[in-house]
Structures are given as C-alpha cells and as structure tokens.
PDB file of N, CA and C in Angstrom:
ATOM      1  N   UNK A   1     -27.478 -21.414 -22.690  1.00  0.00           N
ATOM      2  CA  UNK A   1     -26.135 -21.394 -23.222  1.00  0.00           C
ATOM      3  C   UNK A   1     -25.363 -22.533 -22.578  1.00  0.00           C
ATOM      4  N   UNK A   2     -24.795 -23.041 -23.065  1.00  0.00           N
ATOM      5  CA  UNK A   2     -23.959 -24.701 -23.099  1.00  0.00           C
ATOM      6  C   UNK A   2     -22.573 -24.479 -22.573  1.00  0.00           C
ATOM      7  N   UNK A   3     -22.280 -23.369 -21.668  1.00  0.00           N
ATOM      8  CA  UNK A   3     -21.192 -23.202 -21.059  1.00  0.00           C
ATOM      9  C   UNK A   3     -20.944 -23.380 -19.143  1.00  0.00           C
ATOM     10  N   UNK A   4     -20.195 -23.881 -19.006  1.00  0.00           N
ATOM     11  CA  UNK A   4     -19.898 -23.705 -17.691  1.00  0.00           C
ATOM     12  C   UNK A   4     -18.957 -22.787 -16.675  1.00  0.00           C
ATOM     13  N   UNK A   5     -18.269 -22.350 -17.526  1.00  0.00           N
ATOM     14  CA  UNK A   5     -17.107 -21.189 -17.599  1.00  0.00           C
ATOM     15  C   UNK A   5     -16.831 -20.389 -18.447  1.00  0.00           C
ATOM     16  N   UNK A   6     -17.121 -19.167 -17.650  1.00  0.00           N
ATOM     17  CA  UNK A   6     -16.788 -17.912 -18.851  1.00  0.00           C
ATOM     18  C   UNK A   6     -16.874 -16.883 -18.498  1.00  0.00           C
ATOM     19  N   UNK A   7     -16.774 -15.444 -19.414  1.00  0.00           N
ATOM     20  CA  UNK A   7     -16.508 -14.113 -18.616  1.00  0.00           C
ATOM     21  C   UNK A   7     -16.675 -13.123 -19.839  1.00  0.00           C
ATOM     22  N   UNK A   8     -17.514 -12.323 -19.162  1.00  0.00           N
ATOM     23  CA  UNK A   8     -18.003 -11.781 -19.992  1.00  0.00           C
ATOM     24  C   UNK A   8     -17.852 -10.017 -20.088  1.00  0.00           C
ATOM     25  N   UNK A   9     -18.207  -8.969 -20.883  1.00  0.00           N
ATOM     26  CA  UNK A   9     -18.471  -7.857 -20.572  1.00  0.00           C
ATOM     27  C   UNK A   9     -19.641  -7.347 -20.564  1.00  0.00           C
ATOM     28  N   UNK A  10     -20.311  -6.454 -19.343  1.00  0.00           N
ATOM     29  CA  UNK A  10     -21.722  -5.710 -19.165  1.00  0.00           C
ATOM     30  C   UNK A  10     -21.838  -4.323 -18.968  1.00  0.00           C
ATOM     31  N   UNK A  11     -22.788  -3.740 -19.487  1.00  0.00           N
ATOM     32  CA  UNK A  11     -22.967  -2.408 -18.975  1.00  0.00           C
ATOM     33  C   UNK A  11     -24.753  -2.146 -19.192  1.00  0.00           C
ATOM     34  N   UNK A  12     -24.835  -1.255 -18.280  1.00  0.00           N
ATOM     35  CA  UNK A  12     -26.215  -1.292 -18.722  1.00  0.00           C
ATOM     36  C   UNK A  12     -26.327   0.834 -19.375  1.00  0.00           C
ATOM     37  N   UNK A  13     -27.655   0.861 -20.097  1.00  0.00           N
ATOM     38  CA  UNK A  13     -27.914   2.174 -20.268  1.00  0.00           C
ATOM     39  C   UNK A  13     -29.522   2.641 -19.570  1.00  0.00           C
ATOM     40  N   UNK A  14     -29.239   3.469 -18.592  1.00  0.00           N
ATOM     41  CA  UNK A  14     -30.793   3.690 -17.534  1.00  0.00           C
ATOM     42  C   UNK A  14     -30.488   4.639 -16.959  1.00  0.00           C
ATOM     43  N   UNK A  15     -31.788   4.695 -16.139  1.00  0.00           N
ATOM     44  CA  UNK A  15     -31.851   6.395 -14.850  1.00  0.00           C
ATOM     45  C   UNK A  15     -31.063   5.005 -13.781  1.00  0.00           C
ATOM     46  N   UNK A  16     -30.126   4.560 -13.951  1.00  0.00           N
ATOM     47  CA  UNK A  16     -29.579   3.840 -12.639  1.00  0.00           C
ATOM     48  C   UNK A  16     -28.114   4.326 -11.946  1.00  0.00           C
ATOM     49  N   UNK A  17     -28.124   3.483 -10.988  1.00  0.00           N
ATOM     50  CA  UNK A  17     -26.708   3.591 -10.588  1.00  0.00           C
ATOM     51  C   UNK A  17     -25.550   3.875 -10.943  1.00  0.00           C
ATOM     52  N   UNK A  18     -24.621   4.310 -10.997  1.00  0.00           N
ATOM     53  CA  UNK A  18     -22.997   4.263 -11.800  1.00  0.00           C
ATOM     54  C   UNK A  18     -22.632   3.162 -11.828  1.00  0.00           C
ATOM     55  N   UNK A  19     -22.787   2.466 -10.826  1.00  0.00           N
ATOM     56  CA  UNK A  19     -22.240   1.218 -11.024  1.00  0.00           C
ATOM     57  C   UNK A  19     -22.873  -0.108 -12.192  1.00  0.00           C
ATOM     58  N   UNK A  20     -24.092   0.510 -12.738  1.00  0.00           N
ATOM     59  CA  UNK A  20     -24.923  -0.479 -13.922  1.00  0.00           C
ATOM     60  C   UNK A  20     -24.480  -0.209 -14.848  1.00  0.00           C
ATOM     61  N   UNK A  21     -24.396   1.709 -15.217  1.00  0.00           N
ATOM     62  CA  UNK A  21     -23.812   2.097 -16.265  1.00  0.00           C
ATOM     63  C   UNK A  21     -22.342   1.798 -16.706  1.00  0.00           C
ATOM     64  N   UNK A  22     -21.038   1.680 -15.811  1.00  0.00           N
ATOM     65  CA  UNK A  22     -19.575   1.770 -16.103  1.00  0.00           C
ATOM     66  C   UNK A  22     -19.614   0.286 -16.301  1.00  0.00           C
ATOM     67  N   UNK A  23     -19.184  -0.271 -17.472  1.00  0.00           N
ATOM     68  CA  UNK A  23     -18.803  -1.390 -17.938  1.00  0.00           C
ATOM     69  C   UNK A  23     -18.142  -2.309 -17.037  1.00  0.00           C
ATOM     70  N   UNK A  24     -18.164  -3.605 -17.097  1.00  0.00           N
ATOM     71  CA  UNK A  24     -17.688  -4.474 -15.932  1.00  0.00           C
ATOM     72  C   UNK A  24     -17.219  -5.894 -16.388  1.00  0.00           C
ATOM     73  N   UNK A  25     -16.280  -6.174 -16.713  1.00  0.00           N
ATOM     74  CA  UNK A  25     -16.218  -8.009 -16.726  1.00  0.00           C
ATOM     75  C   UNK A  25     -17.028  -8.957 -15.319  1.00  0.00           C
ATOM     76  N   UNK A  26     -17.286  -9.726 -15.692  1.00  0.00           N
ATOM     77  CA  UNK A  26     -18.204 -10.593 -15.011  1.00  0.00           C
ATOM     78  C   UNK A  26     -17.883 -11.744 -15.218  1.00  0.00           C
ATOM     79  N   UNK A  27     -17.436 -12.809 -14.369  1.00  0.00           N
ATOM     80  CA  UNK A  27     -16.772 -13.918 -14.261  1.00  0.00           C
ATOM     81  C   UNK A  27     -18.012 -15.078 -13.892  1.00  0.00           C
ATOM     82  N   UNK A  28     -17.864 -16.289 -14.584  1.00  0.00           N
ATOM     83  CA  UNK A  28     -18.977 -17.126 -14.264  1.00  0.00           C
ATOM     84  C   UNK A  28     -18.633 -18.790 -14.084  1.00  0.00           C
ATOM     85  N   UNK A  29     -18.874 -19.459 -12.910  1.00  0.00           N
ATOM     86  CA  UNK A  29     -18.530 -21.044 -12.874  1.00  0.00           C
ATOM     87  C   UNK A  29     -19.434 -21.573 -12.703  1.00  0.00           C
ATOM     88  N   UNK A  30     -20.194 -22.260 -13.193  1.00  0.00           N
ATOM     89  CA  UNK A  30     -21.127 -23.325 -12.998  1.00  0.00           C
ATOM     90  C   UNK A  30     -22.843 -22.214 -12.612  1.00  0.00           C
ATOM     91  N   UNK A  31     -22.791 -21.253 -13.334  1.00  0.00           N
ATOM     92  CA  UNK A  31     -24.138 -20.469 -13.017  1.00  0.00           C
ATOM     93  C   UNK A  31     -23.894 -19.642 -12.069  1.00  0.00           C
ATOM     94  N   UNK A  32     -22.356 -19.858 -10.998  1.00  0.00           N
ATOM     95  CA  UNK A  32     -22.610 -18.276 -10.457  1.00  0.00           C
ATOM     96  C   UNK A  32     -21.715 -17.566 -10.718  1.00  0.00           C
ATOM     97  N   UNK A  33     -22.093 -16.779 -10.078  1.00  0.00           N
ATOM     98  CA  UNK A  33     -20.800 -15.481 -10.401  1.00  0.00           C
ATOM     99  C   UNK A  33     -19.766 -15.638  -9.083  1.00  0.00           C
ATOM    100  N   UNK A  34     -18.179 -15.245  -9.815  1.00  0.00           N
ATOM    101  CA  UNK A  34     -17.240 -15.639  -9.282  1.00  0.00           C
ATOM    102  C   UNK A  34     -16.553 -14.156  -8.963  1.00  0.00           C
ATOM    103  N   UNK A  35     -16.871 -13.420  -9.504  1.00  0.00           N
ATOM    104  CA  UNK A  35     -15.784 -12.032  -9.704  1.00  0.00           C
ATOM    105  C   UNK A  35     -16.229 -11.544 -10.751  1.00  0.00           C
ATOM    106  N   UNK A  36     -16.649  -9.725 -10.385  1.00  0.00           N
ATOM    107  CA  UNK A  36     -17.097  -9.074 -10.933  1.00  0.00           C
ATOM    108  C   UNK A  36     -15.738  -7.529 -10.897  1.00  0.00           C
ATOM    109  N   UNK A  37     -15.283  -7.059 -12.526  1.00  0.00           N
ATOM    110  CA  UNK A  37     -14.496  -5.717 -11.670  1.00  0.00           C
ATOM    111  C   UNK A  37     -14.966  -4.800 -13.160  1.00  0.00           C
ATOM    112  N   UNK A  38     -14.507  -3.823 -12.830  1.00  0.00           N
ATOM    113  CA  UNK A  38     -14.833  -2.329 -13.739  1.00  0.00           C
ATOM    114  C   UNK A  38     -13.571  -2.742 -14.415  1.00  0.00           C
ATOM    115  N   UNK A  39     -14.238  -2.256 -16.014  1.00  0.00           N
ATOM    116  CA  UNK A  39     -12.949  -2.894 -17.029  1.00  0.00           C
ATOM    117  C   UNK A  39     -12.251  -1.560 -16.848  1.00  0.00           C
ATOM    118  N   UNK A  40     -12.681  -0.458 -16.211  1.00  0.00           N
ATOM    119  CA  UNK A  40     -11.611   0.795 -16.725  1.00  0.00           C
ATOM    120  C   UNK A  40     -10.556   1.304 -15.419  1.00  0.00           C
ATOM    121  N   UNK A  41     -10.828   0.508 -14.406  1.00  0.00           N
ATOM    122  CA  UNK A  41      -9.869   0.416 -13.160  1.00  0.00           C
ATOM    123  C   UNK A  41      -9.325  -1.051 -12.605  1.00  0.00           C
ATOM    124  N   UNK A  42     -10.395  -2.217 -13.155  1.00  0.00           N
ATOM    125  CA  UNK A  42     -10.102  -3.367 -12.367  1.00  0.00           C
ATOM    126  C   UNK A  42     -10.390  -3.606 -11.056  1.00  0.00           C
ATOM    127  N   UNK A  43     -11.507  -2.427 -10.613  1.00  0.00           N
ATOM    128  CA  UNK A  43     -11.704  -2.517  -8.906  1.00  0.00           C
ATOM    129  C   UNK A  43     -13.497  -2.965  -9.020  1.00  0.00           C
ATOM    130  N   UNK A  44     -13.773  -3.566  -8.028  1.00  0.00           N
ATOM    131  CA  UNK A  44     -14.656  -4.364  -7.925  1.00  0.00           C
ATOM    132  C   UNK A  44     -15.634  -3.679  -7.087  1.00  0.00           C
ATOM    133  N   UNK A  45     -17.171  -3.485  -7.870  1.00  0.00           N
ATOM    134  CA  UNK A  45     -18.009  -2.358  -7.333  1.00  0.00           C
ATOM    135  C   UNK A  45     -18.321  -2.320  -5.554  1.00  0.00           C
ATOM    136  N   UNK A  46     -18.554  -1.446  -5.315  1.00  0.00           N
ATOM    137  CA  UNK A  46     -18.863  -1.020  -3.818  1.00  0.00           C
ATOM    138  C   UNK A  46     -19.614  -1.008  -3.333  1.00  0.00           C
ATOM    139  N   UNK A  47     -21.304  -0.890  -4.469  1.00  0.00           N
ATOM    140  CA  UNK A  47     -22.595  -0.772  -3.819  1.00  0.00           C
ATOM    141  C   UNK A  47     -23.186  -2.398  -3.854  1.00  0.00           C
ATOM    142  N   UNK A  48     -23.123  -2.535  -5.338  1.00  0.00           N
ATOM    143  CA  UNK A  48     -23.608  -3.942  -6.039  1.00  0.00           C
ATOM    144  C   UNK A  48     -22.645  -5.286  -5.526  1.00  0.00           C
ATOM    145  N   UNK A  49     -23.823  -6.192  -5.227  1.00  0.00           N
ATOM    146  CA  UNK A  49     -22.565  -7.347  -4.757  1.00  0.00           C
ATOM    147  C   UNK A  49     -23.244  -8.505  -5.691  1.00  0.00           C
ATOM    148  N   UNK A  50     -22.078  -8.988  -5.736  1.00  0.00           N
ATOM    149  CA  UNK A  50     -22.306 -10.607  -6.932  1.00  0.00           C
ATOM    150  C   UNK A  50     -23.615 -10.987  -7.145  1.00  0.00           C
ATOM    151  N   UNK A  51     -24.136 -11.021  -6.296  1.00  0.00           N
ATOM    152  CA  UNK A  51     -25.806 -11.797  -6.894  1.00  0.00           C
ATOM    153  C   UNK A  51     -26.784 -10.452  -7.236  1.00  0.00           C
ATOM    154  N   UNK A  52     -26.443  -9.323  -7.336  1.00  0.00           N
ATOM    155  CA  UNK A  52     -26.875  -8.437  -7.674  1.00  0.00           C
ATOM    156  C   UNK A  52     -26.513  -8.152  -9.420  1.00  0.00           C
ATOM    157  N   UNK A  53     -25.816  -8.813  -9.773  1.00  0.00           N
ATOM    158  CA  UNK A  53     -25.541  -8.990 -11.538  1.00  0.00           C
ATOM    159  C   UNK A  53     -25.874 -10.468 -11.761  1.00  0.00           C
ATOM    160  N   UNK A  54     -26.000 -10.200 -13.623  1.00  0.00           N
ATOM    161  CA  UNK A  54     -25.891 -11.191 -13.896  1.00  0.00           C
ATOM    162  C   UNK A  54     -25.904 -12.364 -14.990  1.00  0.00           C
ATOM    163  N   UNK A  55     -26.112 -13.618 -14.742  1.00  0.00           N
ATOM    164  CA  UNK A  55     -25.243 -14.446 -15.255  1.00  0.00           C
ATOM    165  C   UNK A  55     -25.920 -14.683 -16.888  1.00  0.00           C
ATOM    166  N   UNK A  56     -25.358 -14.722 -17.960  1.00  0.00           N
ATOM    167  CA  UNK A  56     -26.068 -15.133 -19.205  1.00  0.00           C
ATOM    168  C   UNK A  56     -27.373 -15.958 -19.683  1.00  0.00           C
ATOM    169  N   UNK A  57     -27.459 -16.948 -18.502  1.00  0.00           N
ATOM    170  CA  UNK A  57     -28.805 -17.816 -18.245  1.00  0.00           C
ATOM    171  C   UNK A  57     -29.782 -16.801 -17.629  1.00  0.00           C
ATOM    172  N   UNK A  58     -29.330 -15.850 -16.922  1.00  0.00           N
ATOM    173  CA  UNK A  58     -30.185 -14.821 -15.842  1.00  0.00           C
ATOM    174  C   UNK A  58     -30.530 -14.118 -17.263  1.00  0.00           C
ATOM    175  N   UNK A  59     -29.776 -13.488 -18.082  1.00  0.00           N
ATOM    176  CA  UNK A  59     -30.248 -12.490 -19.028  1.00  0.00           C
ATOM    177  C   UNK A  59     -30.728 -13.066 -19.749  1.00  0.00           C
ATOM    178  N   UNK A  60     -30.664 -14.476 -20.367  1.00  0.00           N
ATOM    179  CA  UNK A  60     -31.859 -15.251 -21.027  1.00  0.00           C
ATOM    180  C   UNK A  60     -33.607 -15.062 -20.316  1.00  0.00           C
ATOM    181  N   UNK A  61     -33.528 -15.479 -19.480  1.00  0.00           N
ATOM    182  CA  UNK A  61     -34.670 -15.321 -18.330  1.00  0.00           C
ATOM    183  C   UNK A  61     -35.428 -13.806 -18.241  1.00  0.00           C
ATOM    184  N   UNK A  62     -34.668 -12.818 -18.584  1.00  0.00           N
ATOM    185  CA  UNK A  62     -35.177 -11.631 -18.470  1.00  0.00           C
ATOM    186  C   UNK A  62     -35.392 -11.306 -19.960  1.00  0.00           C
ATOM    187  N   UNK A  63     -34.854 -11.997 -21.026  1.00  0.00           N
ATOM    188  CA  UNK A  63     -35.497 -11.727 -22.219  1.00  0.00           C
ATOM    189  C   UNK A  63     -36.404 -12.006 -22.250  1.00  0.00           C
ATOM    190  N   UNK A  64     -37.307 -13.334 -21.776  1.00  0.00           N
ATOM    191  CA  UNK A  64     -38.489 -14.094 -21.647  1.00  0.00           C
ATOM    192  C   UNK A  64     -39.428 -12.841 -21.153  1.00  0.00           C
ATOM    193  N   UNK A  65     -38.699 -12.146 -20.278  1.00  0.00           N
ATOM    194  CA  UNK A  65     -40.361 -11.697 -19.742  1.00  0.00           C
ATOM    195  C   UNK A  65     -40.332 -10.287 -20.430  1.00  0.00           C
ATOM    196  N   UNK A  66     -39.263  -9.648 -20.788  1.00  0.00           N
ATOM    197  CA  UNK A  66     -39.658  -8.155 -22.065  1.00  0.00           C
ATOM    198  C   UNK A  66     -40.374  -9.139 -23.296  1.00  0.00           C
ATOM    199  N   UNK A  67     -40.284 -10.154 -23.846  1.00  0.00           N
ATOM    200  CA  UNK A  67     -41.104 -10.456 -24.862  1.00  0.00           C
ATOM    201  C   UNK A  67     -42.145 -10.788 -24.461  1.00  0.00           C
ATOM    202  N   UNK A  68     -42.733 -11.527 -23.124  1.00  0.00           N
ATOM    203  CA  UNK A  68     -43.672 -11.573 -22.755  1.00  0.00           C
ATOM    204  C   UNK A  68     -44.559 -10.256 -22.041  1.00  0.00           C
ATOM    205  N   UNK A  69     -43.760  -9.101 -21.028  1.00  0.00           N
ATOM    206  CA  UNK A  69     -43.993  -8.136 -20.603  1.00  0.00           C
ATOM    207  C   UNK A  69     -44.215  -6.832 -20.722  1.00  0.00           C
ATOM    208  N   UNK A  70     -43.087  -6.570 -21.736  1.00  0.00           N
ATOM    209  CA  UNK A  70     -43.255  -5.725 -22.111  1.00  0.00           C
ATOM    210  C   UNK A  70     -44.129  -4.580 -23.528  1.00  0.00           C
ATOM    211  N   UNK A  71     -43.956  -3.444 -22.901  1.00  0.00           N
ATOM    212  CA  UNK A  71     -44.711  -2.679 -24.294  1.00  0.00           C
ATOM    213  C   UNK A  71     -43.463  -2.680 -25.595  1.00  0.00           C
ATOM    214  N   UNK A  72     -42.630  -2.436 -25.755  1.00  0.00           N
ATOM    215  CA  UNK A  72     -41.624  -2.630 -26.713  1.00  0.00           C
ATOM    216  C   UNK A  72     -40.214  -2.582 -26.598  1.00  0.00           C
ATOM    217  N   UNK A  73     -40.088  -3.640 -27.143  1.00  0.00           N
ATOM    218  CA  UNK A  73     -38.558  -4.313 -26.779  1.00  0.00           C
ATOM    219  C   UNK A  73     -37.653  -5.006 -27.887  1.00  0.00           C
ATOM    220  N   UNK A  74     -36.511  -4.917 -27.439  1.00  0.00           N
ATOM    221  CA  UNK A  74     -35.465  -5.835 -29.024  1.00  0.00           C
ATOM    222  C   UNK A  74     -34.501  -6.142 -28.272  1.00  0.00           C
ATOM    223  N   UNK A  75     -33.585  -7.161 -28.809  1.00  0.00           N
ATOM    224  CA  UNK A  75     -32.820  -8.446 -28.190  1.00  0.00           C
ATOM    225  C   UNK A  75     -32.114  -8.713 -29.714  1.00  0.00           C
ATOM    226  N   UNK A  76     -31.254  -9.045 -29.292  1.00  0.00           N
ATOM    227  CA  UNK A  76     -30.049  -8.987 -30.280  1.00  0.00           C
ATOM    228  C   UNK A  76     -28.740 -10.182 -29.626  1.00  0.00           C
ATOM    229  N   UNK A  77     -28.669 -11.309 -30.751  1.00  0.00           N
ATOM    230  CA  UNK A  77     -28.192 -12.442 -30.277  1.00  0.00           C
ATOM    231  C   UNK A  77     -26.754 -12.326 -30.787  1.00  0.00           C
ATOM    232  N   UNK A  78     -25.485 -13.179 -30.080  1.00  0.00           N
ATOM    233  CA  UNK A  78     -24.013 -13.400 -30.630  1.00  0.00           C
ATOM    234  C   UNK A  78     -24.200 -14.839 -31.687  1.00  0.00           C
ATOM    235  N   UNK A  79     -23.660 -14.400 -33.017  1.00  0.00           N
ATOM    236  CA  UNK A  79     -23.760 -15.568 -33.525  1.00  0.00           C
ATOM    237  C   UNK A  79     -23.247 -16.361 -33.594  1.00  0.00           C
ATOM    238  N   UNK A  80     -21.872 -16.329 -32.436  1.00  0.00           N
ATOM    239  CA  UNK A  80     -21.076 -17.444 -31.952  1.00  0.00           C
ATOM    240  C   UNK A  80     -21.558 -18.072 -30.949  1.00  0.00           C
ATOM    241  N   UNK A  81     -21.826 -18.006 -29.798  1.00  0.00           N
ATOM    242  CA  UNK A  81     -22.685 -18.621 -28.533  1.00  0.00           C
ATOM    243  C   UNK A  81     -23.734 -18.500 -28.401  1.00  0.00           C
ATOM    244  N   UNK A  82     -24.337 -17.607 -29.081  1.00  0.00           N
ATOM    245  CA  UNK A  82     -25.948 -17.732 -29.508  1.00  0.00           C
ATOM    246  C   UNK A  82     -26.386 -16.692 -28.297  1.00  0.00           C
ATOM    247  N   UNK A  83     -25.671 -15.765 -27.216  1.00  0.00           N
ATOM    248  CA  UNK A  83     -26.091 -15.241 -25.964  1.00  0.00           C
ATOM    249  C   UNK A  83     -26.616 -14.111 -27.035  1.00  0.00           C
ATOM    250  N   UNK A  84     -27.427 -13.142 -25.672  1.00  0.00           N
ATOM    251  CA  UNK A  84     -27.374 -12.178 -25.885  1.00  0.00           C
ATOM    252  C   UNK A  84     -26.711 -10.906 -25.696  1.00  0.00           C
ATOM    253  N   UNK A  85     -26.816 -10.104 -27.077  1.00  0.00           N
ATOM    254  CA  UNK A  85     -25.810  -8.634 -26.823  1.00  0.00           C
ATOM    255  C   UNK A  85     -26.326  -7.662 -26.709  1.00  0.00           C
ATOM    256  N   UNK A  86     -27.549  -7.545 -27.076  1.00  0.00           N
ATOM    257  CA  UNK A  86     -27.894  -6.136 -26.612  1.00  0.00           C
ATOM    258  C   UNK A  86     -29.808  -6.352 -26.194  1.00  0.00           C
ATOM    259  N   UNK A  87     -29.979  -5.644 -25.157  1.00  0.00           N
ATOM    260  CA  UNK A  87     -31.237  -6.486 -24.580  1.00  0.00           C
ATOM    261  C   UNK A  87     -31.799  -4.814 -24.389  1.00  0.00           C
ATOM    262  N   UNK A  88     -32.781  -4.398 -25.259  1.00  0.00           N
ATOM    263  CA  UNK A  88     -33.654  -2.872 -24.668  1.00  0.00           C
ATOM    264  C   UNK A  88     -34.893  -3.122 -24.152  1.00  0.00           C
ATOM    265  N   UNK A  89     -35.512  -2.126 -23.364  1.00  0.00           N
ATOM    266  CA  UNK A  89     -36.751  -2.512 -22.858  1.00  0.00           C
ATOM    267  C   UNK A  89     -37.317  -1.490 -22.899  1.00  0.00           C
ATOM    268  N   UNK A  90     -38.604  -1.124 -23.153  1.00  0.00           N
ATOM    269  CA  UNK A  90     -39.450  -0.441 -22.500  1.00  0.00           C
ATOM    270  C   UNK A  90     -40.708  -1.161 -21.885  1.00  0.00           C
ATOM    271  N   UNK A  91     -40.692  -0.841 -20.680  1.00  0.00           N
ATOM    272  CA  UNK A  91     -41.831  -1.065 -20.022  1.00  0.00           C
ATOM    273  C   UNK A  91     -43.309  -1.027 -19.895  1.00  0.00           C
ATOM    274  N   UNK A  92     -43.052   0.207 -20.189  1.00  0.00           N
ATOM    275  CA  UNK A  92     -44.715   0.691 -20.005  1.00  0.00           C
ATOM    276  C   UNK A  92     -44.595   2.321 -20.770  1.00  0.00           C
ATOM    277  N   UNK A  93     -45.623   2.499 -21.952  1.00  0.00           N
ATOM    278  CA  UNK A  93     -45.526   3.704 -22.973  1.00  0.00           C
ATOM    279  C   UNK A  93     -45.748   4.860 -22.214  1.00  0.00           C
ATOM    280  N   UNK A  94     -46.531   4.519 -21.078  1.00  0.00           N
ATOM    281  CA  UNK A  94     -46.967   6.235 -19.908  1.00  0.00           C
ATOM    282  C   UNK A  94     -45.982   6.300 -18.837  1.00  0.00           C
ATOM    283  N   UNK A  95     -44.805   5.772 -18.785  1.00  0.00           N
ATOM    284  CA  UNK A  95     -44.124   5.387 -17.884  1.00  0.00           C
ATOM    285  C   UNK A  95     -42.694   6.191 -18.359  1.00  0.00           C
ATOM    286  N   UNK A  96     -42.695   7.299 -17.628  1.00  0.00           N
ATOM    287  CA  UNK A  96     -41.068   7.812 -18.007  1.00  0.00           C
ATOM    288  C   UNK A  96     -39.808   7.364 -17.845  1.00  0.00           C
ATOM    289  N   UNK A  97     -38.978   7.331 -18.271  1.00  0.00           N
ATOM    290  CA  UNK A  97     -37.421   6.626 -17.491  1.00  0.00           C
ATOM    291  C   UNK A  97     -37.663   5.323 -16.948  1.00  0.00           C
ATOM    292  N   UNK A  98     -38.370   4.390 -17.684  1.00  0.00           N
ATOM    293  CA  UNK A  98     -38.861   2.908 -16.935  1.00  0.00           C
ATOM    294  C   UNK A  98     -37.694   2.125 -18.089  1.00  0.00           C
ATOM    295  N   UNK A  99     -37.114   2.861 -18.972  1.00  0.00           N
ATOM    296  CA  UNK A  99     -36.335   2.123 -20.480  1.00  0.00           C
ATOM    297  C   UNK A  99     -34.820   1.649 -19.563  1.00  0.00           C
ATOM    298  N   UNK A 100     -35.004   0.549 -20.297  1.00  0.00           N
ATOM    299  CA  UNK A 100     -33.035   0.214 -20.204  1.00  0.00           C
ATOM    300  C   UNK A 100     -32.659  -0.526 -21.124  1.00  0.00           C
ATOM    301  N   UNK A 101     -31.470  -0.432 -21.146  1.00  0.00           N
ATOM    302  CA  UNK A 101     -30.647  -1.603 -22.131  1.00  0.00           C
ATOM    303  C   UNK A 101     -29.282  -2.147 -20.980  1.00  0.00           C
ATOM    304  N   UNK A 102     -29.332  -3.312 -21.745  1.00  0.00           N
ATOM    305  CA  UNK A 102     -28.251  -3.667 -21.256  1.00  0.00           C
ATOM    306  C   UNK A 102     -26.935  -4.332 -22.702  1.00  0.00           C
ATOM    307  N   UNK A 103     -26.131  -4.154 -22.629  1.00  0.00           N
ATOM    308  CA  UNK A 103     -25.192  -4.948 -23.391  1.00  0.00           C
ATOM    309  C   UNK A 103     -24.185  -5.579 -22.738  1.00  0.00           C
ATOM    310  N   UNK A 104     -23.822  -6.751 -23.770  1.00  0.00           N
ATOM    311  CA  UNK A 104     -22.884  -7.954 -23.528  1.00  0.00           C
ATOM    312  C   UNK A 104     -22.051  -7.877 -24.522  1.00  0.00           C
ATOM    313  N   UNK A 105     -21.016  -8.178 -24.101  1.00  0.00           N
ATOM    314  CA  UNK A 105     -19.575  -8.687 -25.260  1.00  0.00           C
ATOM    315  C   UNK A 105     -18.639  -9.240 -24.902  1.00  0.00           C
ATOM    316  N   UNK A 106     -17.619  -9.530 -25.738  1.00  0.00           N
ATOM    317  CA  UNK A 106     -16.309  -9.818 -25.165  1.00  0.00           C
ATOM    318  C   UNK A 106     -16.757 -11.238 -24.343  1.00  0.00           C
ATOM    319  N   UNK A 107     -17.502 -12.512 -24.952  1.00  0.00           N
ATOM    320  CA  UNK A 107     -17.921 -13.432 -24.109  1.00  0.00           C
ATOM    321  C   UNK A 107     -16.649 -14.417 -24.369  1.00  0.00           C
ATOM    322  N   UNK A 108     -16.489 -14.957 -23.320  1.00  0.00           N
ATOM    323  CA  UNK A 108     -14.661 -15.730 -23.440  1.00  0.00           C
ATOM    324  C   UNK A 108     -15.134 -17.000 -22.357  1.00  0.00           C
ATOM    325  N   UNK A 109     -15.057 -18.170 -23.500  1.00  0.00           N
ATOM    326  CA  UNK A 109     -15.205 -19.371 -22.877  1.00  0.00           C
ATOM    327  C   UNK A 109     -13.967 -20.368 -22.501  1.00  0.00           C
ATOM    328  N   UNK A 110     -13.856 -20.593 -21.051  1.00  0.00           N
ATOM    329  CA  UNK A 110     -12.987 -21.629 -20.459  1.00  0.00           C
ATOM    330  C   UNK A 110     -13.048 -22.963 -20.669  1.00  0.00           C
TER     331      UNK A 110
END
C-alpha cells in the first residue's frame, strides 16, 4: 500500500485477548505504529504494546502466508486503497479454536 500516513480501524474475532477483540484505531508513520486507542473509550490498551499490532503492510504479509499456509481462508480487499478488510483463517481442520479474523476499516490517509 502506497501510503505513508494513516489510521486505521481493527478488531480481531478469536479465543483471544479483550484487547484483539474491542475495536481500536491504529495510527501509522512511515511503517510504524504511532498510537494505538479503543474507539469506544479512547484509552490505549494495557496488555498489548505498539509492536504487538499491526501495520497494513504487516497484514499484507500475513495474507501471504494463510494463502500459502493455511487449510482455508478468505481475504477481502478495500476498493479504494486496495488494503485489506476482512482477513479469516483457519489453520488447521483438526485443530479447534486455531480460526480468526481480523477486520479493517475506516482507513484515513494523511
């Protein structure tokens, strides 16, 4: 993606943390992350720290390897910036609770 600034919205759906699941803007300059907060308080997570999310080039990178890795998977592109919005996975078919998704929106370029 052909941006250097921007900010985005994430959440993920999994057996994970609260903090993957509750939606989050995610702030980005030059590939890293600048500021991360929960869109439904504005407070900035407690467990997860900045390089622990991530950046639209990062979720490109992890599409690569569910199409390469995985047992079944779908990816779903913005047809304005071309990112991705909704990224599911399954891992492995004998493998319980190994599934996630993640979604993106609300991508806002500086």
């Amino acid at each position: 993606m052909d941006m250097t600034k921007y900010s985005f919205g994430f959440r993920a759906s999994c057996n994970c943390i609260d903090e993957w699941i509750r939606e989050v803007n995610v702030s980005v300059s030059n590939d890293t992350i600048t500021s991360v907060f929960f869109i439904d308080d504005s407070l900035p997570p407690k467990t997860l720290q900045f390089d622990q999310w991530h950046t639209i080039n990062a979720l490109f990178d992890f599409s690569k390897s569910f199409i390469e890795q995985a047992y079944q998977y779908d990816i779903q592109y913005d047809n304005t910036y071309g990112n991705p919005t909704l990224m599911s996975v399954d891992w492995d078919s004998n493998i319980a609770d190994d599934e996630v998704t993640f979604f993106v929106n609300n991508v806002i370029k500086y």
